[in-house]
Every structure is written in C-alpha cells, then in structure tokens.
N, C-alpha and C. Protein backbone atom coordinates (compact mmCIF):
# COMPACT_ATOMS: atom_id res chain seq x y z
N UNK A 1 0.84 -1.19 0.00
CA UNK A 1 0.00 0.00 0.00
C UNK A 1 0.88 1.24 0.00
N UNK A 2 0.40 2.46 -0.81
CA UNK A 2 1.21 2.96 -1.09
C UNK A 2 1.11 4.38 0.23
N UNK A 3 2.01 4.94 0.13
CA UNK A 3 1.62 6.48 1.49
C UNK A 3 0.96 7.41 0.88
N UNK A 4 1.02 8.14 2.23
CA UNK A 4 0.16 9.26 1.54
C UNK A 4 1.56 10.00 0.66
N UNK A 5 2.64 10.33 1.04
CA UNK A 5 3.74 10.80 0.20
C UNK A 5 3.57 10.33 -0.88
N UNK A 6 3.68 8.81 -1.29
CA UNK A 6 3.76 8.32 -2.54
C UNK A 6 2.07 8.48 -3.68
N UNK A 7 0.85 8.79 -2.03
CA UNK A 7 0.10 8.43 -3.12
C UNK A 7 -0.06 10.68 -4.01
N UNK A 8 0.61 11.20 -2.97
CA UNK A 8 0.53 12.58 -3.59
C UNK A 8 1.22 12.73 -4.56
N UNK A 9 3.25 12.25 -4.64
CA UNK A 9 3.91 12.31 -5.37
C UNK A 9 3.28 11.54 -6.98
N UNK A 10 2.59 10.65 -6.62
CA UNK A 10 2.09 10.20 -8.11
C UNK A 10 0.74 11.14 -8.71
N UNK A 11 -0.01 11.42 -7.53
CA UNK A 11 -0.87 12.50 -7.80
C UNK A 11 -0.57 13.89 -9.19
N UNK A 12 0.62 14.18 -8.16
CA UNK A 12 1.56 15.22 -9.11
C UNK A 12 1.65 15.01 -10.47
N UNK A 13 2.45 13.66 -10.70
CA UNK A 13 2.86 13.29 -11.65
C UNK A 13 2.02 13.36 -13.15
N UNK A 14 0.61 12.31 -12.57
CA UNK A 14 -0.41 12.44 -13.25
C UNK A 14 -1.28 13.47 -13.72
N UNK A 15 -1.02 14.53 -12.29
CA UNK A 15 -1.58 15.49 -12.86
C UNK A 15 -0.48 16.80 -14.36
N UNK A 16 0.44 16.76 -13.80
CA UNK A 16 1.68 16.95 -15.02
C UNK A 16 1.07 16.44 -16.38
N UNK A 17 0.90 15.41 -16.17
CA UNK A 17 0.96 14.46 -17.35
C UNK A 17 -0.69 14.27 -17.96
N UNK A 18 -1.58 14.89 -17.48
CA UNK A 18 -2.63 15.40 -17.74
C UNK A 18 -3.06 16.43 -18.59
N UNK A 19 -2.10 17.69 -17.40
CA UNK A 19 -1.88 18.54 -18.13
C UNK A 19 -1.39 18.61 -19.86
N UNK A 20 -0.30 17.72 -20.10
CA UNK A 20 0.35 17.89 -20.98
C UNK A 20 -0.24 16.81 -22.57
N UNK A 21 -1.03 16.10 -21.93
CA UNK A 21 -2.12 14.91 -22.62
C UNK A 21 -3.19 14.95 -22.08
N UNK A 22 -4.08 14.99 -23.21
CA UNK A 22 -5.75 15.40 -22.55
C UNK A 22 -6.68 14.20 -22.33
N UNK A 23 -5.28 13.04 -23.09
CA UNK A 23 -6.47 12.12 -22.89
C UNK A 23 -6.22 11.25 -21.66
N UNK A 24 -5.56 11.93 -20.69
CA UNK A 24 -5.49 11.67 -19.20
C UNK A 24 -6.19 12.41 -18.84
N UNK A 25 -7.25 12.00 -17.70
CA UNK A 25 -7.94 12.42 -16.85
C UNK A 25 -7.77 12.77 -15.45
N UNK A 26 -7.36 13.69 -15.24
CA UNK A 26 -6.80 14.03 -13.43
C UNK A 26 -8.15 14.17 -12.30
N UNK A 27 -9.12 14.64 -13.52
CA UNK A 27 -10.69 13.96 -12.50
C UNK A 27 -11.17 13.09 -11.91
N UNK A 28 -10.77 11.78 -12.90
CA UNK A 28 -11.35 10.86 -12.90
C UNK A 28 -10.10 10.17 -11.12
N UNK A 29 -8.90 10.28 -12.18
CA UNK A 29 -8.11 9.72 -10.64
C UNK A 29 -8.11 10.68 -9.54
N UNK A 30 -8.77 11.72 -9.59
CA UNK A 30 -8.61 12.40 -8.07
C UNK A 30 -9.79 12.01 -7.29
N UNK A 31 -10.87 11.93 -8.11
CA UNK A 31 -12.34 10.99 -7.60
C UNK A 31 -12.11 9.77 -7.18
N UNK A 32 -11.46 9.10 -8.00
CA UNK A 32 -10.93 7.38 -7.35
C UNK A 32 -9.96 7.41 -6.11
N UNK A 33 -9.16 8.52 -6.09
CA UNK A 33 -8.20 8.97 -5.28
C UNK A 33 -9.01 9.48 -3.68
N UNK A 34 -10.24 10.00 -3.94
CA UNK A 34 -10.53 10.60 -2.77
C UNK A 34 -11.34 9.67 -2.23
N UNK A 35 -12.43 8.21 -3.15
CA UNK A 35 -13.09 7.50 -2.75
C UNK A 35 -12.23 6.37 -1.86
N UNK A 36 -11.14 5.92 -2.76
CA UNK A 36 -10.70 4.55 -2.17
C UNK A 36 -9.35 5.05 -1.61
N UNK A 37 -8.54 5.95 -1.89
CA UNK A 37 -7.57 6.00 -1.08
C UNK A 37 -7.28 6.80 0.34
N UNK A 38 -6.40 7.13 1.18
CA UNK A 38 -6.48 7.32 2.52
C UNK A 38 -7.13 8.81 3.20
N UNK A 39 -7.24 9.06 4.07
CA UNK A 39 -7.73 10.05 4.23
C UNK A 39 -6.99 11.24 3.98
N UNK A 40 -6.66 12.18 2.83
CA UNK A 40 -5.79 12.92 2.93
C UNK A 40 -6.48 14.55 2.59
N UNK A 41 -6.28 15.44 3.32
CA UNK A 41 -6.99 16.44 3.20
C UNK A 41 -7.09 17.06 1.68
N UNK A 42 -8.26 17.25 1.76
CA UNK A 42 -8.96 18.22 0.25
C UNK A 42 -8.28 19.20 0.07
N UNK A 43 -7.75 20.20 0.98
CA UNK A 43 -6.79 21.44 0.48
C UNK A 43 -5.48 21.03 -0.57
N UNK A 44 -4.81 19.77 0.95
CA UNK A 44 -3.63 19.47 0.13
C UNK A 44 -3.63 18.99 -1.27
N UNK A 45 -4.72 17.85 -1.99
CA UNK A 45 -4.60 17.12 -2.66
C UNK A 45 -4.91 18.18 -3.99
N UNK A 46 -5.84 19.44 -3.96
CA UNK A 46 -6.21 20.50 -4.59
C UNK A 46 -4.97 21.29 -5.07
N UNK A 47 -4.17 21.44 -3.87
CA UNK A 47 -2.46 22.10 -3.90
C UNK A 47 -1.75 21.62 -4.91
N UNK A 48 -1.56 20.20 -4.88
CA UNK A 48 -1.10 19.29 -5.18
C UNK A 48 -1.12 18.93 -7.12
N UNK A 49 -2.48 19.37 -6.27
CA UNK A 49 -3.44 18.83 -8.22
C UNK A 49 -2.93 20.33 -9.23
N UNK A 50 -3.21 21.30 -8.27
CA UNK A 50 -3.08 22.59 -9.25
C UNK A 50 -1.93 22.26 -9.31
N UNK A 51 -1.21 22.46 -8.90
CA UNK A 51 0.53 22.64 -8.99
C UNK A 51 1.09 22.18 -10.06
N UNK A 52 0.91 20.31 -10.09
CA UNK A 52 0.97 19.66 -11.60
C UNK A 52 0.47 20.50 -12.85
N UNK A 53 -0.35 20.42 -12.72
CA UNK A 53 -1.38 21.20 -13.51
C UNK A 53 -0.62 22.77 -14.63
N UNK A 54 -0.45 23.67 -13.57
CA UNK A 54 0.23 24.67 -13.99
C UNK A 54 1.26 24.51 -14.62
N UNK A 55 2.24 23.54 -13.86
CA UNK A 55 3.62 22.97 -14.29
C UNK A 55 3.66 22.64 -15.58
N UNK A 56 2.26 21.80 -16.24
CA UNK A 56 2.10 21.29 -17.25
C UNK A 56 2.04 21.95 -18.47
N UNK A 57 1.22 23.07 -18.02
CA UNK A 57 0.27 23.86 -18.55
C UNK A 57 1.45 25.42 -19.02
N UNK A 58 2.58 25.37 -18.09
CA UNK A 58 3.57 26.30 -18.37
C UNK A 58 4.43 25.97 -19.33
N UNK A 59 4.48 24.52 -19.68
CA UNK A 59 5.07 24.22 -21.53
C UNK A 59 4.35 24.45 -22.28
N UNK A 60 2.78 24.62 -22.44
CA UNK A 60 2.12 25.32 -23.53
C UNK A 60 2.42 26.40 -23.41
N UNK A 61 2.02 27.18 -22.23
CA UNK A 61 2.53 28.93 -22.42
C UNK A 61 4.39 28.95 -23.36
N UNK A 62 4.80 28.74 -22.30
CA UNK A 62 6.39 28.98 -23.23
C UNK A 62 6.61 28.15 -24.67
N UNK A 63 5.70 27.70 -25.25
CA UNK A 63 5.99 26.86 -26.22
C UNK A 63 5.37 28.22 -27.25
N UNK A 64 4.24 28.52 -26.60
CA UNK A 64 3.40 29.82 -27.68
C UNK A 64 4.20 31.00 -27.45
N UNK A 65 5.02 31.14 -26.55
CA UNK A 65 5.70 31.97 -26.54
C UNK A 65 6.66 32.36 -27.31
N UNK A 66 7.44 30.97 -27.73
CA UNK A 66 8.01 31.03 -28.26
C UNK A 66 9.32 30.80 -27.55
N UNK A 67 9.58 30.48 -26.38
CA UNK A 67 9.97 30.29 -25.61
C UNK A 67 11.54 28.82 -25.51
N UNK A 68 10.05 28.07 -26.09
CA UNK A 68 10.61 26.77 -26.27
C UNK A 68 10.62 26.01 -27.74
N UNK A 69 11.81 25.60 -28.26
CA UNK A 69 11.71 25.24 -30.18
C UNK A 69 11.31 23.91 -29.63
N UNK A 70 9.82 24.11 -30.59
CA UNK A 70 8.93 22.79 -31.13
C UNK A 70 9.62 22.05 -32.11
N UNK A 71 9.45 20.62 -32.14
CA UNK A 71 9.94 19.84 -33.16
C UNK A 71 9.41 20.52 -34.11
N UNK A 72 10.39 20.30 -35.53
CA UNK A 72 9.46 20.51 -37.07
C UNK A 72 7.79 20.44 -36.99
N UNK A 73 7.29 19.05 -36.90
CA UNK A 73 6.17 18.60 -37.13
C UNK A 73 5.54 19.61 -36.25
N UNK A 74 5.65 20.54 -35.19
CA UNK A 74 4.35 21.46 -34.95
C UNK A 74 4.67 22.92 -35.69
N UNK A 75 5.61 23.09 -35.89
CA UNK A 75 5.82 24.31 -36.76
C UNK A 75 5.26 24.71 -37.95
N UNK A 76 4.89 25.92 -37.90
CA UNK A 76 4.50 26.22 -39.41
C UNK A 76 5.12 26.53 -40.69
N UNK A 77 5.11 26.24 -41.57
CA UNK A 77 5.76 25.40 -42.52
C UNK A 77 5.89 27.17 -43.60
N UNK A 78 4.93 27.92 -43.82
CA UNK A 78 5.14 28.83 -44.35
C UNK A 78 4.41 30.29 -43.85
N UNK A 79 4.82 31.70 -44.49
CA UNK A 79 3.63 32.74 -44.11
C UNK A 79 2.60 33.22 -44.61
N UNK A 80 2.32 32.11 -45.21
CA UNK A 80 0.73 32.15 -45.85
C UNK A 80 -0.22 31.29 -44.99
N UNK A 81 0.32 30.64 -44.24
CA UNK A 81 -0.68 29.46 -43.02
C UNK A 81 -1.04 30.79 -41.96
N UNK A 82 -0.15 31.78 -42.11
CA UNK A 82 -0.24 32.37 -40.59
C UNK A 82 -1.24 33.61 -41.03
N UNK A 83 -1.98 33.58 -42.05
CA UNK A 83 -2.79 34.55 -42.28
C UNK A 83 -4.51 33.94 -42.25
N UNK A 84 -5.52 35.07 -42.77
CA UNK A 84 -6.44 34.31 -42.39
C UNK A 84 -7.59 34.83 -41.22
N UNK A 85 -8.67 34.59 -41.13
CA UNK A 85 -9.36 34.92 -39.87
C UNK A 85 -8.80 34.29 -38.77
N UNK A 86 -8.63 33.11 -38.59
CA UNK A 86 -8.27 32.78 -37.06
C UNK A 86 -7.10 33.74 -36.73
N UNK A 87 -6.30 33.86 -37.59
CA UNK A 87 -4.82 34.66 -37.14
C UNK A 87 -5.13 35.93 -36.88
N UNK A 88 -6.25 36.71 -37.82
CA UNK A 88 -6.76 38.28 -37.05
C UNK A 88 -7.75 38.54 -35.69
N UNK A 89 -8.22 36.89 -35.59
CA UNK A 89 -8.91 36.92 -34.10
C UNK A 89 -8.16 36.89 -33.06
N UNK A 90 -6.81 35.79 -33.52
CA UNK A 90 -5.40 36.14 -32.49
C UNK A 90 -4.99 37.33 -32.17
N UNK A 91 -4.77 38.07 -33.40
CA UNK A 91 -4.32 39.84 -32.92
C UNK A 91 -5.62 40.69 -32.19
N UNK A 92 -6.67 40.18 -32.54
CA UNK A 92 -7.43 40.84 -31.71
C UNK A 92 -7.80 40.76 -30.06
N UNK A 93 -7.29 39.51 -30.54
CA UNK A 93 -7.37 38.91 -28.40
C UNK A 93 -6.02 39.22 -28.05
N UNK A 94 -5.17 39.14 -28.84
CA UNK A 94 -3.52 39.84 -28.20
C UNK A 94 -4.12 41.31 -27.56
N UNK A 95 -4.44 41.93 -28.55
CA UNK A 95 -4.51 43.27 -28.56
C UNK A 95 -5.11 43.56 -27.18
N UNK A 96 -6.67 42.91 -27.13
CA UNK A 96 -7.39 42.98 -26.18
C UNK A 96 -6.81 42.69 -24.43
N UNK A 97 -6.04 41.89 -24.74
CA UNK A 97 -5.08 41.28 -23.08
C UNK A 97 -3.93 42.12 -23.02
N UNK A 98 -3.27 42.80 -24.11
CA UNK A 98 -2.60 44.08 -23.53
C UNK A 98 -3.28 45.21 -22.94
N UNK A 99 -4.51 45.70 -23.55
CA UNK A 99 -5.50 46.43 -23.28
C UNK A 99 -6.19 46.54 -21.80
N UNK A 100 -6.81 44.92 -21.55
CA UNK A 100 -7.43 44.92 -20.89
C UNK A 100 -7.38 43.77 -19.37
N UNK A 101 -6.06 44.27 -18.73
CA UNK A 101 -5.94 43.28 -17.92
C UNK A 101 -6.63 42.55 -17.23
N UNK A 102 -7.54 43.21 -16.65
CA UNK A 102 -8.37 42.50 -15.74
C UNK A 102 -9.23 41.20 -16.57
N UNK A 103 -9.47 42.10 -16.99
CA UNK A 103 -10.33 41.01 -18.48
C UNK A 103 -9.66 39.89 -18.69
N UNK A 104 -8.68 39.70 -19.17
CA UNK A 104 -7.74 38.80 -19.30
C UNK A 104 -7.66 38.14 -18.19
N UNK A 105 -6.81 38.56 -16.93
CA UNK A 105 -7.39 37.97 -15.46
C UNK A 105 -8.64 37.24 -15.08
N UNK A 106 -9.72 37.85 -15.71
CA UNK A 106 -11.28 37.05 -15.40
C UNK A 106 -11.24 35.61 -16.61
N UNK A 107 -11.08 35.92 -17.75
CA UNK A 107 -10.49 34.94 -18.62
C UNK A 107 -9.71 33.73 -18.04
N UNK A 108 -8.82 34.24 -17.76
CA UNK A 108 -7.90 33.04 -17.03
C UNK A 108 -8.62 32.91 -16.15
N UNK A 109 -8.87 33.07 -15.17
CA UNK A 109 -9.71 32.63 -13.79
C UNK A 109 -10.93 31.56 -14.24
N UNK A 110 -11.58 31.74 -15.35
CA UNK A 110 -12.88 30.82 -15.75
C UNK A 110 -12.41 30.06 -16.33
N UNK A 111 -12.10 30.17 -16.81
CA UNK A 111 -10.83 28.78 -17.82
C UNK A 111 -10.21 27.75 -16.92
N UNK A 112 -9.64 28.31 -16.22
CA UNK A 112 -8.80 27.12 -15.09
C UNK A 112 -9.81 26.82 -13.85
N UNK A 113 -10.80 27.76 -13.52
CA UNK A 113 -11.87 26.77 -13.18
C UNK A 113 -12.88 26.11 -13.55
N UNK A 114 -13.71 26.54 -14.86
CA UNK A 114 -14.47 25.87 -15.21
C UNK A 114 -13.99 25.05 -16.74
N UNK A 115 -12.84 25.13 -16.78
CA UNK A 115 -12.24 24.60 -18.23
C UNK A 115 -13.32 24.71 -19.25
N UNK A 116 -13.92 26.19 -19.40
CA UNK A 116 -14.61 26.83 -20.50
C UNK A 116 -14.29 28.38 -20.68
N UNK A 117 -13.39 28.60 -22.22
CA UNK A 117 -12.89 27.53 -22.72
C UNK A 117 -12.12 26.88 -22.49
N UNK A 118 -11.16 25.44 -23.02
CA UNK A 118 -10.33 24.86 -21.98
C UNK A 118 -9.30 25.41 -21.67
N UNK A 119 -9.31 24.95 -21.08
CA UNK A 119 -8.13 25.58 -20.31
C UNK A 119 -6.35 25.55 -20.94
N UNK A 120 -6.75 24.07 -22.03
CA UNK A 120 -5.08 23.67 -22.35
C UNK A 120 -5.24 24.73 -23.64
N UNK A 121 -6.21 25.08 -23.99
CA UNK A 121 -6.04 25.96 -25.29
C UNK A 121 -6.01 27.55 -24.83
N UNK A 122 -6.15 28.15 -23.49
CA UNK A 122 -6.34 29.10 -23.28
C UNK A 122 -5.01 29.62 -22.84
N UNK A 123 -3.87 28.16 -22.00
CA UNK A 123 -2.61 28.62 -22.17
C UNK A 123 -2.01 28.38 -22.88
N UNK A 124 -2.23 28.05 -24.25
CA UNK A 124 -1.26 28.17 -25.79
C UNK A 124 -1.70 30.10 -25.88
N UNK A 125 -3.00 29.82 -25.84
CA UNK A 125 -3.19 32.02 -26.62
C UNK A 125 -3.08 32.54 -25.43
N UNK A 126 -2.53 32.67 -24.05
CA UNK A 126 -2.17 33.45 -23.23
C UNK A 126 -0.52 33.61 -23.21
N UNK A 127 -0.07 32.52 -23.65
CA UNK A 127 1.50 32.50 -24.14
C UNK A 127 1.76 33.12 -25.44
N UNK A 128 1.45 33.16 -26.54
CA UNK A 128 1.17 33.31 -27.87
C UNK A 128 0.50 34.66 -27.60
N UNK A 129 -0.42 35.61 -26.94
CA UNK A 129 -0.33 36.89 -26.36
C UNK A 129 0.41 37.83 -25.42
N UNK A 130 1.48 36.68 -25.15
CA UNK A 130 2.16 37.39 -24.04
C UNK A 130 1.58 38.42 -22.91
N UNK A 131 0.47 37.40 -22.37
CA UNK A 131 -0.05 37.48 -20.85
C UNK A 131 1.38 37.91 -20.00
N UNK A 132 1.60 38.61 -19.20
CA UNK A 132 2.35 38.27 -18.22
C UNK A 132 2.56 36.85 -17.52
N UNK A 133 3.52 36.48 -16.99
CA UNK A 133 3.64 35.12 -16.28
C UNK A 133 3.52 35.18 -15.23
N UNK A 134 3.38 36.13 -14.57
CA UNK A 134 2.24 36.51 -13.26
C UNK A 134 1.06 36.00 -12.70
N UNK A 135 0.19 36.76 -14.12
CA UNK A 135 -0.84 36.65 -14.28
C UNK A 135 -1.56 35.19 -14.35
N UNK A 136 -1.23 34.76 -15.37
CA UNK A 136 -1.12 33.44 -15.96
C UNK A 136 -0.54 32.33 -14.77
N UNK A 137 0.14 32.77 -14.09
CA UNK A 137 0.53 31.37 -12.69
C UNK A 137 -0.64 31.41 -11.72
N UNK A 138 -1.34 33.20 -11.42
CA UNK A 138 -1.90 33.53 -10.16
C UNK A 138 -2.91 33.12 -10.34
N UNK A 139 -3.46 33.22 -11.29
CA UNK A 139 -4.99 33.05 -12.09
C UNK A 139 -5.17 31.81 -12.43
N UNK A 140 -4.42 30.79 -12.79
CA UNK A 140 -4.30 29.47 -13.36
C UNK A 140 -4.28 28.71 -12.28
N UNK A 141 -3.33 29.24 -11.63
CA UNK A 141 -3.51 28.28 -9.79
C UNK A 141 -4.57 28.41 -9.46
N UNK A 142 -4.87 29.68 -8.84
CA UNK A 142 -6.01 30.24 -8.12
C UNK A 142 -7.22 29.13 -8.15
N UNK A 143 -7.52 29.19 -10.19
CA UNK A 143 -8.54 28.53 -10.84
C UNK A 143 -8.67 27.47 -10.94
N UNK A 144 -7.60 26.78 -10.90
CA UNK A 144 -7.39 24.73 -10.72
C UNK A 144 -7.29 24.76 -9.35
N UNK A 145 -7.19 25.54 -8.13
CA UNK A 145 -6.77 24.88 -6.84
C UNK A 145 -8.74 25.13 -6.38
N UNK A 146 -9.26 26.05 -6.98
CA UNK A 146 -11.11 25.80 -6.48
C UNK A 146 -11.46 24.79 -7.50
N UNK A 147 -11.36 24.20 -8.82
CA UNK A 147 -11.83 23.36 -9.41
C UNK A 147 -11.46 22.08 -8.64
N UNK A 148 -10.13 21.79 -8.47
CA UNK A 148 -9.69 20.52 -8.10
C UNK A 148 -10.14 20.09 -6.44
N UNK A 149 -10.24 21.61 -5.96
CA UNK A 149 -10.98 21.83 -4.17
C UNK A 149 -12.18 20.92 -4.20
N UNK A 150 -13.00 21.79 -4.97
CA UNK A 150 -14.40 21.37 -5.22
C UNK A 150 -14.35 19.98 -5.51
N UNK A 151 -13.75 19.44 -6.12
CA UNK A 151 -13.40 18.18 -6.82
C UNK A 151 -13.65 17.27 -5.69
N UNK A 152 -12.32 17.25 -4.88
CA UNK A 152 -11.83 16.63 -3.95
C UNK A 152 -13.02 17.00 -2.49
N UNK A 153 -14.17 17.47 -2.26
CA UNK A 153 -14.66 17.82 -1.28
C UNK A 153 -16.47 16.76 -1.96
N UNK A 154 -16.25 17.12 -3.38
CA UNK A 154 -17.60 16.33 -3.54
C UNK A 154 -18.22 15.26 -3.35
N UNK A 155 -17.64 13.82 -3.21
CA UNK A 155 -17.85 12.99 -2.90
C UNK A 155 -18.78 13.03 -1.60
N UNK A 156 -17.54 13.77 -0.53
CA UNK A 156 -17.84 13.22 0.91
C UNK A 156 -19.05 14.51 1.09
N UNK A 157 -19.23 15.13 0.51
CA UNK A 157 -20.50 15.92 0.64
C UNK A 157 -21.91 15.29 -0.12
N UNK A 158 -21.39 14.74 -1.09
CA UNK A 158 -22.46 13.60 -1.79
C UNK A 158 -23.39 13.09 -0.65
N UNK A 159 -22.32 12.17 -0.81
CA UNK A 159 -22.49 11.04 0.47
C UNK A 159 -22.85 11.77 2.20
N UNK A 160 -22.58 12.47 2.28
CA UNK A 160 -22.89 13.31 4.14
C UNK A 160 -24.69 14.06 3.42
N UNK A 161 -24.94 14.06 2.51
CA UNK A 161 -26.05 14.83 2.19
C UNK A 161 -27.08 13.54 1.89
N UNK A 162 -26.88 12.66 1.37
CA UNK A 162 -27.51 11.32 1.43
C UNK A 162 -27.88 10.47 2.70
C-alpha cells in the first residue's frame, strides 16, 4: 500500500501528465483517489493537483511563446498558413489582453476553473499573447486549486447529504 507521500507524489505526476495529454484524466483519478484511497486532506490534494497542472500547462505557455523550439512537425511550414481569420482573431485577443488586464485575469480565472474555454487551449493564446507570467501562474492556480478543491470535497459531501 502505497503512502500518503507516494500516493501525492504520483498525484503530481499524473496530474503533469494530464496537463500535458488530454487524454489523461486528473478527475477521474482524483475521484478514485478521494473515494478509495487514505484520508488525505482536500486542500492538500487541490495544492497538489493545481501545482501539476500549472507545471504542465507552463510548456504550452512557453511553447506559444516562443519560448521553447517545437519539433518541425508542430511548426508552421510557411507565411501564408499564418494569415487568415483565425490569425486576425489572435491579434485581436492579443490586442485585447494588452488592453485589458483585468479582463484577461477574469479569462484566465474561468478557464482554469471551469475549463470553458479549456483551459489547455487558453494557455497556448495566453502565451502566444504574451499574458504576463504573473498573471497566468496567479490566475491558473487560483482557478485549478477551487476546481480541483471542489473536486476533492464532492464525494464526501455527496455522500454526508444522502
């Protein structure tokens, strides 16, 4: 049986690795995590969960940043791909998050808690706008540590309300 150290340290992991692949679910194991494994407080495991999370979620930012060189295969190949409506809705939401911080702040804040829109696409265009990395850590935590809170508290409120 594993500890609570080991069962957080894998917590982490998964949640990293969530972050970074969508078709991992950090819901699904933090629900299985809070039903069958030991009693470990909802704050921490929320801490825990965001933390991965961000960690994950800070190679999309620096990747749109530009930050970090993508293999070939995600690069764009010429400057005729980079034109186009989607690319003038980009300058317009750039524009708008230099403009309008707070805005941007409320943005990030709904995103990383209600992953609408998601959240893994909201830190590619908050990197790729050059959000501050402030912003983008305070707001992204903030927003996964009440999603993953809530997460981790529902069960045993399920069940205490039944």
């Amino acid at each position: 049986m594993l500890t609570v150290i080991g069962l957080l340290s894998t917590t982490f992991g998964v949640s990293v690795a969530s972050a970074l692949l969508p078709l991992i679910s950090i819901e699904l194991f933090a629900i299985g995590l809070v039903l069958k494994g030991p009693e470990i407080p909802w704050w921490l495991l929320a801490v825990v969960i965001a933390t991965g999370q961000i960690g994950g979620k800070l190679l999309h930012y620096y990747a749109a940043r530009g930050a970090i060189r993508l293999p070939k295969f995600f690069r764009r190949k010429s400057e005729n791909e980079r034109r186009g409506r989607w690319r003038q809705w980009l300058e317009r939401f750039r524009s708008n998050c230099q403009q309008r911080p707070v805005w941007t702040g409320a943005v990030l804040l709904v995103s990383a808690t209600a992953s609408l829109p998601p959240f893994a696409a909201v830190a590619v265009v908050a990197g790729w706008a050059k959000v501050p990395l402030s912003t983008f850590l305070i707001t992204g935590f903030v927003g996964r540590f009440v999603r993953f809170g809530a997460l981790a508290i529902a069960p045993g409120a399920i069940i205490a309300w039944l």
